[in-house]
Protein backbone atom coordinates (compact mmCIF):
# COMPACT_ATOMS: atom_id res chain seq x y z
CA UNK A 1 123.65 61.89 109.74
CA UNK A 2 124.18 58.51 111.36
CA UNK A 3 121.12 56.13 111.26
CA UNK A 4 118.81 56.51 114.32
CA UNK A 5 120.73 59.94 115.27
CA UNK A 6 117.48 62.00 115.77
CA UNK A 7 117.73 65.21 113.62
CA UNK A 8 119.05 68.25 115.97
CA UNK A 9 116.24 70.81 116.81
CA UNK A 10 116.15 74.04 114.75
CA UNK A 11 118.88 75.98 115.75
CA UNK A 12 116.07 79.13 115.65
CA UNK A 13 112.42 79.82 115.55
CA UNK A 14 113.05 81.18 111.96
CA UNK A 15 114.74 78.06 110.98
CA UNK A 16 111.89 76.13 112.91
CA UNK A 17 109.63 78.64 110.92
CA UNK A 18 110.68 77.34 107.73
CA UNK A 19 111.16 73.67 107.99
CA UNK A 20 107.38 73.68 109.01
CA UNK A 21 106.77 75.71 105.84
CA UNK A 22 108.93 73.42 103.97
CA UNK A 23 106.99 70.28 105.26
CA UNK A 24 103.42 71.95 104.61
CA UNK A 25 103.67 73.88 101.50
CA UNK A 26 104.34 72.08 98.62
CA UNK A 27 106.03 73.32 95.03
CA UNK A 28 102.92 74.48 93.26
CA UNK A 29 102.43 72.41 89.96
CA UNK A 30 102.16 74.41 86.94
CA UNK A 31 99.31 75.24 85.43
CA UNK A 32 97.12 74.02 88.72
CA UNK A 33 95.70 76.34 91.40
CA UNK A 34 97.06 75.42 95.23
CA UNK A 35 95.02 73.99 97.63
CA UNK A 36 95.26 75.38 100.80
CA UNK A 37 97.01 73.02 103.19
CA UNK A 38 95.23 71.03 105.99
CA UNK A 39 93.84 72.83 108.79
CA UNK A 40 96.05 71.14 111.29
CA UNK A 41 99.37 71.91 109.43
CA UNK A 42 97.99 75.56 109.60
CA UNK A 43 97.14 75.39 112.89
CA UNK A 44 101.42 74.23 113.65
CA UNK A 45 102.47 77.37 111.86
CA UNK A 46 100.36 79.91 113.90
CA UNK A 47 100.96 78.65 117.13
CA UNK A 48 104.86 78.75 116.03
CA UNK A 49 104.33 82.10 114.63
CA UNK A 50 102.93 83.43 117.75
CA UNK A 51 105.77 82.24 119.77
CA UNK A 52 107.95 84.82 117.55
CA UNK A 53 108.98 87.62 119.21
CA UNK A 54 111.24 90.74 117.48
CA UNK A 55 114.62 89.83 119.25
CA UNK A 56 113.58 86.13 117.29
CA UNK A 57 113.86 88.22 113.50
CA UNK A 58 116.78 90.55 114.64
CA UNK A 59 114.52 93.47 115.82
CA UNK A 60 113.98 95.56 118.85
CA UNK A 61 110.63 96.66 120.20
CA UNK A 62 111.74 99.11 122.97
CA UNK A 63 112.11 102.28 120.66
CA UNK A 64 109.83 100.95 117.82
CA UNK A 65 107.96 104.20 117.50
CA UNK A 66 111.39 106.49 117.13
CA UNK A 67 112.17 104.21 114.68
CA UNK A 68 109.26 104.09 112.35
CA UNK A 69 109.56 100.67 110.54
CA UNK A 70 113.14 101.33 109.29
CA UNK A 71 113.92 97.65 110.36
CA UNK A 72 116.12 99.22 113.56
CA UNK A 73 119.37 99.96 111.62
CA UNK A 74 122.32 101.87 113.48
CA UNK A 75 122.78 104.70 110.47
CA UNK A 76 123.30 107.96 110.83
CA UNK A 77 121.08 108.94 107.93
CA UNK A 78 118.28 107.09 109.90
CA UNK A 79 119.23 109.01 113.15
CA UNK A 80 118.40 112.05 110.99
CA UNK A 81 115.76 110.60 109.37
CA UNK A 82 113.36 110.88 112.75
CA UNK A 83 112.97 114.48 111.79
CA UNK A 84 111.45 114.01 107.99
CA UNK A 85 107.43 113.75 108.23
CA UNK A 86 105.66 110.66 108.95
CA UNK A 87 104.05 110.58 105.65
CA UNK A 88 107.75 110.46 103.93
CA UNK A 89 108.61 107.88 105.95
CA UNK A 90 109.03 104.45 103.76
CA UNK A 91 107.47 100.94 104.52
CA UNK A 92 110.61 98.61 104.54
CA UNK A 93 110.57 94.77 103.73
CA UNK A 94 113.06 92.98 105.31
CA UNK A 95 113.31 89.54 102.97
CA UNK A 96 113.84 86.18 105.38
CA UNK A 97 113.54 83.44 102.59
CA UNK A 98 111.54 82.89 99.22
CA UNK A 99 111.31 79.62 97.25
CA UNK A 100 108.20 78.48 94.59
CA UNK A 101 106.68 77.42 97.47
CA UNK A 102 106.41 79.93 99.91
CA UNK A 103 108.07 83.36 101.39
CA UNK A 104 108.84 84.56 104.39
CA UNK A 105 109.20 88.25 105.29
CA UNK A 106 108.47 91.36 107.16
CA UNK A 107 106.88 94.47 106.57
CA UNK A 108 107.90 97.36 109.03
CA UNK A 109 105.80 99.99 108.98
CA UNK A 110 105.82 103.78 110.28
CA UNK A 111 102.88 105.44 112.16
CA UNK A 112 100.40 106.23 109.57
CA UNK A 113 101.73 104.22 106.77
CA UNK A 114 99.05 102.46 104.48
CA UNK A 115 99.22 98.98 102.15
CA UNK A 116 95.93 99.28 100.20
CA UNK A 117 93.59 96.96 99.41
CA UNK A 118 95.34 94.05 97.59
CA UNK A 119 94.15 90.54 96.94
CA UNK A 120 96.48 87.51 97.19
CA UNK A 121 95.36 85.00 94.11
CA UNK A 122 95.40 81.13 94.82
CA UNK A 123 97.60 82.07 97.94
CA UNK A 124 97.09 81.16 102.34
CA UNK A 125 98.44 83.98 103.93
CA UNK A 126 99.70 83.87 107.77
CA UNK A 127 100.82 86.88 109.34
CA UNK A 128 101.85 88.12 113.03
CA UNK A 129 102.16 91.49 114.14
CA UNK A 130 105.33 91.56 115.81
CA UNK A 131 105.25 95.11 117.65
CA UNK A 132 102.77 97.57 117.33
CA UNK A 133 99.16 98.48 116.35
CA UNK A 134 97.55 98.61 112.83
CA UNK A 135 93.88 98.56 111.57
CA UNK A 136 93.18 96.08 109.02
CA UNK A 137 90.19 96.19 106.58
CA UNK A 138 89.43 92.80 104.74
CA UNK A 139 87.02 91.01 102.42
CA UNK A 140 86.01 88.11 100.81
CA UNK A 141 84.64 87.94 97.32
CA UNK A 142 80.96 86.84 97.35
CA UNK A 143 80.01 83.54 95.07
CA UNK A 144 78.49 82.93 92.75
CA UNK A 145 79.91 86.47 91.47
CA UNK A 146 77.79 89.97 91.82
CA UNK A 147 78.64 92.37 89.67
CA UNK A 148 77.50 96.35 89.97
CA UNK A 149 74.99 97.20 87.17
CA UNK A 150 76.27 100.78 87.39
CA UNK A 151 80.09 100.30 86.99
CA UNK A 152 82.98 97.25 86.81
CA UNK A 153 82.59 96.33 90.76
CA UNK A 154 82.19 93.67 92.25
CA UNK A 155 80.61 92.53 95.72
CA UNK A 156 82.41 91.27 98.29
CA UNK A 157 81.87 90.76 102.07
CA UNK A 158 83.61 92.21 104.97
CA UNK A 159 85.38 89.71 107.05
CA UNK A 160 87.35 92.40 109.29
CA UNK A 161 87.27 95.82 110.27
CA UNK A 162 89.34 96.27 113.14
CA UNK A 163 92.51 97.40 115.06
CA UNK A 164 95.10 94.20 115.71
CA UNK A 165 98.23 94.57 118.09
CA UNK A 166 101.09 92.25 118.76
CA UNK A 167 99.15 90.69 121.28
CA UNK A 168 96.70 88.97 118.68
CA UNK A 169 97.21 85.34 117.47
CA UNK A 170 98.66 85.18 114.24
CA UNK A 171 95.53 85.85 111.37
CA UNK A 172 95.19 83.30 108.18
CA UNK A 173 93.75 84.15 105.12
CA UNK A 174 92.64 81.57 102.10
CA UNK A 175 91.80 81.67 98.36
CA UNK A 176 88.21 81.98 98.84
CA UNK A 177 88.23 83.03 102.92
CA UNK A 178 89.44 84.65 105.80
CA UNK A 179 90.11 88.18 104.15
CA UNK A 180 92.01 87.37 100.94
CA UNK A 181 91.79 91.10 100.03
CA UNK A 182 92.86 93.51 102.82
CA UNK A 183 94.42 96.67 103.50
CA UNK A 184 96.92 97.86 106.94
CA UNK A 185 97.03 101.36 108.22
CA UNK A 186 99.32 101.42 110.68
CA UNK A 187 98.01 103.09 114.01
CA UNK A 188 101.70 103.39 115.84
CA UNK A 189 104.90 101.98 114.14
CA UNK A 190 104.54 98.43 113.67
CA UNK A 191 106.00 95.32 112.12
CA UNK A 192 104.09 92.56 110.79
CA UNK A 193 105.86 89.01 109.83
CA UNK A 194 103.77 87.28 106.57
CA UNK A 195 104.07 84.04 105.04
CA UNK A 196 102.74 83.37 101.70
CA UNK A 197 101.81 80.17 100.40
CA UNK A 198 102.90 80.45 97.34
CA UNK A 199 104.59 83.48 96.67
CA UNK A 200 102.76 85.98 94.02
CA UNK A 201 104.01 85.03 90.69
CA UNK A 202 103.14 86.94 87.49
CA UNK A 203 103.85 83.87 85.39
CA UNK A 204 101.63 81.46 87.55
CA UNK A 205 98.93 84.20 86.96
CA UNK A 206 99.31 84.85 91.07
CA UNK A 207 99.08 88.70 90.32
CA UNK A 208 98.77 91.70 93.09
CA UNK A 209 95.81 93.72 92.33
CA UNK A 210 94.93 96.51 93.72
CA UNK A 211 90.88 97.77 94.64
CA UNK A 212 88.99 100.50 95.68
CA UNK A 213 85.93 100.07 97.80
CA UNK A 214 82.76 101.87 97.39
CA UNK A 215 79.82 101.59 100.11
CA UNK A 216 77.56 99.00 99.18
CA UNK A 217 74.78 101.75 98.93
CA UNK A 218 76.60 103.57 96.52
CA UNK A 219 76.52 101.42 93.37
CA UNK A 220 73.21 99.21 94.55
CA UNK A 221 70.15 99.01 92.24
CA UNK A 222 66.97 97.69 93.33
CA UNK A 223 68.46 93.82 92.18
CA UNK A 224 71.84 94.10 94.02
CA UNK A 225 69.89 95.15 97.43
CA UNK A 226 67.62 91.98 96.95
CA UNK A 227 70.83 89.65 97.32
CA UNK A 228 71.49 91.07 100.21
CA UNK A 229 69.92 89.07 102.97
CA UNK A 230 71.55 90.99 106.23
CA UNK A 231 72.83 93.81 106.88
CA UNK A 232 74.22 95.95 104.09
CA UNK A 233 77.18 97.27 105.71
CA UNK A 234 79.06 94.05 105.88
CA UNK A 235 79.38 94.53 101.94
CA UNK A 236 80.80 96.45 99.61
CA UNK A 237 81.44 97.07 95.94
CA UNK A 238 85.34 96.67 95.28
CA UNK A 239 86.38 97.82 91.58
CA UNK A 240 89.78 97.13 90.27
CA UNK A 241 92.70 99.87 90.12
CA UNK A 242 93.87 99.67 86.34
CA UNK A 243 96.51 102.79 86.79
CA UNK A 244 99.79 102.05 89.20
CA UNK A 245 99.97 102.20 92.73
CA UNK A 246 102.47 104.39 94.52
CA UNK A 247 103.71 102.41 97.18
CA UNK A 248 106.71 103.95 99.11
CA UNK A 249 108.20 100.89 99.97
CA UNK A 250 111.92 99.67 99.96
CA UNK A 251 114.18 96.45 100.85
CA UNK A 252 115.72 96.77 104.22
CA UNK A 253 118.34 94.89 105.64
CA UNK A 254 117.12 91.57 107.58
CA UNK A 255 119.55 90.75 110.58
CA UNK A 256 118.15 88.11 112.09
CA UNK A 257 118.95 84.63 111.74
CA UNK A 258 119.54 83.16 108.67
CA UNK A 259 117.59 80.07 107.29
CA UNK A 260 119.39 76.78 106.88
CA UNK A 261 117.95 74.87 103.73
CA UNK A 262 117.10 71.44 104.14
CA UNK A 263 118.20 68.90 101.60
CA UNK A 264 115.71 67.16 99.37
């Protein structure tokens, strides 16, 4: 590039997408948790985010529900598919762009379709419903830590419990706030575009676990219901799921534009 050529605009909100990433999330270093970048550098990447529509990441809207989160591929097995029950019905991850840094990618989901409750270690989390409707459950892990006397729980705080459309802003999550552990039931086919910040990563100890939540009243002795100061249905006892998860999930093909990487 010649000197004092300004550099040309992103040729795409997805490349715009990630050079913002690129300038805000920086490699991890080993051994060392992230910090979660400055609010204003958030701030950049929602407002972009929320400018993203699904013609922007290669999808269509218009029959989203006949579709049901098959990432709007022209197949004839996918044609057929539309007569196979809801419940068979896969969630499909269309992958945008993944470095040490960050990810970008999108989760289509069909009417019904459930992520449980997961946590997201160390990690900021931004994510835009594209099309859509889905309820989202979330919490936040309450410090200094509460364990249940009864069983191996532990109490956490609801931060959300709520339906979200494609009309909402884009929602951020942190390490310690903003729902890092949440679950998505999808209420009509949807499609939700996430960024993580970093990536999970088994050897950086940024591991998915999953949880199951009990009612606060369920597991509460007489010294749990003392640290509870309002009211006890904005908490709840989640406990660890030790055994696998069956998520029907599978990779889908993205379409959309491709990212450009910079040059460092």
């Amino acid at each position: 590039m010649a000197w004092g050529v300004p550099p040309r605009p992103p040729s795409s909100k997805v490349q715009a997408l990630y050079e913002l990433c690129k300038r805000t999330f920086p490699s991890p270093s080993a051994g060392a948790s992230p910090s979660p970048p400055p609010a204003d550098a958030v701030r950049s990447i929602s407002l972009l985010m929320d400018t993203i529509t699904p013609a922007d990441v290669g999808l269509r809207d218009d029959n989203a529900e006949d579709d049901r989160g098959h990432g709007f591929f022209e197949s004839n097995f996918l044609k057929s598919s539309a007569r196979v029950a809801r419940w068979a019905q896969p969630i499909t991850y269309l992958h945008i762009y993944e470095c040490d840094a960050f990810s970008i990618g999108i989760f289509c989901l069909p009417t019904s379709a459930v992520i449980p409750l997961h946590d997201h270690p160390g990690m900021t989390v931004l994510s835009k419903i594209l099309y859509g409707s889905m309820h989202v459950k979330s919490y936040d892990w309450i410090e200094p830590t509460v364990l249940a006397s009864s069983q191996p729980a532990r109490l956490a705080k609801l931060h959300m419990d709520d339906v979200r459309t494609a009309l909402c802003p884009t929602s951020v999550l942190y390490p310690q706030s903003g729902g890092n552990l949440h679950c998505f039931t999808s209420v009509s086919s949807c499609a939700v575009l996430d960024v993580l910040a970093p990536p999970y990563c088994e050897d950086a100890g940024r591991i998915c676990t999953y949880f199951h939540d009990y009612p606060f009243s369920s597991l509460s002795a007489a010294a749990e219901l003392a640290k509870v100061a309002d009211n006890p249905d904005n908490y709840a006892w989640l406990e660890a799921i030790n055994t696998p998860v069956n998520i029907y999930m599978r990779p889908g093909m993205y379409t959309g534009p491709l990212v450009q990487e910079l040059r460092t």
